[in-house]
Protein backbone atom coordinates (compact mmCIF):
# COMPACT_ATOMS: atom_id res chain seq x y z
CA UNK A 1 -189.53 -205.29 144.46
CA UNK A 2 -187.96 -204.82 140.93
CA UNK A 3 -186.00 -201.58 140.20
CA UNK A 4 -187.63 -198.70 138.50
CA UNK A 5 -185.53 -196.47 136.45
CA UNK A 6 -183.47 -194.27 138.99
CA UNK A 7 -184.36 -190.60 137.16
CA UNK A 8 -188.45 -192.05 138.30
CA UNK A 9 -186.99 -193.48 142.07
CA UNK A 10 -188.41 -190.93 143.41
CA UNK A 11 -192.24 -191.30 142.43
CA UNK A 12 -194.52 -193.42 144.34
CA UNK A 13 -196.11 -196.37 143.03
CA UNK A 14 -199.32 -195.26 143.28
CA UNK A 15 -198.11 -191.61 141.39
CA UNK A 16 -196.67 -194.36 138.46
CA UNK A 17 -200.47 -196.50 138.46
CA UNK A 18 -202.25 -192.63 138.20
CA UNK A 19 -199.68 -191.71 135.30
CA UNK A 20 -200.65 -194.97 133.47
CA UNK A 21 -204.31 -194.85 134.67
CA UNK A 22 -204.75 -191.12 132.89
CA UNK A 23 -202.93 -192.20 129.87
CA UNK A 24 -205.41 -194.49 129.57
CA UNK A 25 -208.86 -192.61 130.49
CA UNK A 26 -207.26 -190.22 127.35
CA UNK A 27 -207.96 -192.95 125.51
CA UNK A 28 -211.66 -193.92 126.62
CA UNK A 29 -210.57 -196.78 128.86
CA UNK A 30 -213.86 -198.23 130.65
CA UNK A 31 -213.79 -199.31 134.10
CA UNK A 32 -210.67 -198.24 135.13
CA UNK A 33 -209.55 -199.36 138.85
CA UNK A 34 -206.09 -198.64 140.92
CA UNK A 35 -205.89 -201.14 143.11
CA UNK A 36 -203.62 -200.66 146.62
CA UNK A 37 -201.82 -204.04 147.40
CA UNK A 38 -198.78 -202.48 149.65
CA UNK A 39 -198.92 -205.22 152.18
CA UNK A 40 -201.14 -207.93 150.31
CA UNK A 41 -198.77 -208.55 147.18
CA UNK A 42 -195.15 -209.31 147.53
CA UNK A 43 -194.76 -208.90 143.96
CA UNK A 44 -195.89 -205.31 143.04
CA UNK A 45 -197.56 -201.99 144.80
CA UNK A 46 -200.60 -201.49 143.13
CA UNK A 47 -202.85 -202.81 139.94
CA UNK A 48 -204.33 -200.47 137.29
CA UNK A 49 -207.06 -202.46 135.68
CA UNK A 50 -209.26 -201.54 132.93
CA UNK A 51 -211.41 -202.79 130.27
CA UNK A 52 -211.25 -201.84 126.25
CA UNK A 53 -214.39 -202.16 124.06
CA UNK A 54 -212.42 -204.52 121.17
CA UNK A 55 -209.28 -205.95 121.38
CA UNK A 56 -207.94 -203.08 118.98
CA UNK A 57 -209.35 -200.80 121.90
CA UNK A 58 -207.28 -203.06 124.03
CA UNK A 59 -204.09 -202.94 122.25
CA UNK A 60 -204.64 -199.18 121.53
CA UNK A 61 -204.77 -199.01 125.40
CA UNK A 62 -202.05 -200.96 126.36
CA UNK A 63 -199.62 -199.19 123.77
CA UNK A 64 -201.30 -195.56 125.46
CA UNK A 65 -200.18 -196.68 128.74
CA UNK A 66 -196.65 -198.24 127.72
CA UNK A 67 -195.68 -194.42 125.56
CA UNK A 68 -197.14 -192.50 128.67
CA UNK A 69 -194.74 -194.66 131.03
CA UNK A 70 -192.08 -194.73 128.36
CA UNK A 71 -191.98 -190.76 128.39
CA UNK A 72 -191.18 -191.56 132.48
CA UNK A 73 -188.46 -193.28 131.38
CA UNK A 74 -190.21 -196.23 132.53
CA UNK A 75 -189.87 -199.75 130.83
CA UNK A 76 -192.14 -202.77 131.29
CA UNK A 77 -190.20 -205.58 132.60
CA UNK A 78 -193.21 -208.07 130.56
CA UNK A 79 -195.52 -207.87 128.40
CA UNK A 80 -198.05 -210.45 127.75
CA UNK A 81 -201.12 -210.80 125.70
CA UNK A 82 -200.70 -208.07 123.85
CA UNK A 83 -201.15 -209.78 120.08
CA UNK A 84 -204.24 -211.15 121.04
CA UNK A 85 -205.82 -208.59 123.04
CA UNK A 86 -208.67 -210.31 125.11
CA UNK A 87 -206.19 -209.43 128.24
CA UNK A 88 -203.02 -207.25 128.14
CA UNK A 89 -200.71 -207.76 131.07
CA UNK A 90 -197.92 -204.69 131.40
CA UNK A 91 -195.93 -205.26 134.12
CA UNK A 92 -193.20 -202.99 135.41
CA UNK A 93 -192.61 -203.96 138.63
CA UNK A 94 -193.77 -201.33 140.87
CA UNK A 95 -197.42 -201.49 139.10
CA UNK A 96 -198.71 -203.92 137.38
CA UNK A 97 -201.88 -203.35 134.36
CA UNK A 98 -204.09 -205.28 133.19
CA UNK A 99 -205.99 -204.37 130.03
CA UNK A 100 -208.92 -206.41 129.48
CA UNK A 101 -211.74 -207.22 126.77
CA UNK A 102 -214.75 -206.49 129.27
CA UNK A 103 -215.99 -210.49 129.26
CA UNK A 104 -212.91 -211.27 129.30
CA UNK A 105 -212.82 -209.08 132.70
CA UNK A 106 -215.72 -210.60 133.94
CA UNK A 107 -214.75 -214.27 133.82
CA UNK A 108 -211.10 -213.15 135.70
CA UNK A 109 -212.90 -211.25 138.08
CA UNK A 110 -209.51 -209.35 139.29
CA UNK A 111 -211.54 -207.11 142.26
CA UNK A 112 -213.12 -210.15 143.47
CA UNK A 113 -210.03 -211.75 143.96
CA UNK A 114 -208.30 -208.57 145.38
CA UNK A 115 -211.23 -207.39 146.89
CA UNK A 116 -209.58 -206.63 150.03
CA UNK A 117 -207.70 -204.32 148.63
CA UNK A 118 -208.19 -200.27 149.49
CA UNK A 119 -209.44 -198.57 145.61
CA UNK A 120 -207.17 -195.40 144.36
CA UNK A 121 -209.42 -192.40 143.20
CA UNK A 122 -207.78 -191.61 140.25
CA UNK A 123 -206.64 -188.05 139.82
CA UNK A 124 -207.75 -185.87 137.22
CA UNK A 125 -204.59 -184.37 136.49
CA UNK A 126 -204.19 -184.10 132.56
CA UNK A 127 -201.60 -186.35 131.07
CA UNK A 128 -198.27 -185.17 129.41
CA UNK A 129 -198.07 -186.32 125.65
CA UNK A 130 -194.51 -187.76 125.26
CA UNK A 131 -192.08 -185.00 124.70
CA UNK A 132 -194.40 -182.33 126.26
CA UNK A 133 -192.30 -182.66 129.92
């Protein structure tokens, strides 16, 4: 597993995916999933996956996600698609996100693939703007 800042060591992976997966709902993400893949991925803990209604809706959610994590003092380690906006990866190690246009979603099929992994209710804490903590 990649590092996360050490002032966020302390927070689970799945308390970083709910952190990114609020940010997001604040901004009318459709969809949304946290995926659990502690034991199935080698690469990262869980997946936040979402759809946006337009790729502006997708880049709007992507750069929601990234200032929410940023405020963590959390950095993405890549970020891909994000000019395009049919499917925004943000990965940061711990979690990864993916931001899709919704046919875009579809074709990918993410769950499917992933399907045995356990969902994440995601918690309806409110979100911290940055510079509220």
């Amino acid at each position: 597993m990649k590092k996360i800042d050490k002032t966020l060591s302390h927070l689970p992976s799945l308390e970083l995916a709910q952190i990114a997966a609020r940010a997001a709902l604040d901004k009318k993400a459709e969809n949304l999933v946290i995926l659990d893949v502690q034991g199935l991925a080698s690469f990262t803990d869980a997946f936040v996956i979402m759809s946006g209604r337009s790729t502006r809706h997708v880049q709007g959610l992507a750069q929601a996600v990234d200032d929410a994590l940023a405020s963590k003092r959390l950095k993405t380690t890549t970020t891909e698609g994000l000019t395009e906006g049919h499917w925004v990866l943000l990965d940061y190690g711990e979690i990864v996100v993916h931001i899709f246009y919704s046919d875009t979603r579809e074709f990918y099929n993410l769950e499917g693939l992933w399907h045995d992994a356990p969902r994440v209710p995601v918690e309806e804490t409110p979100v911290a703007r940055p510079g509220e903590d």
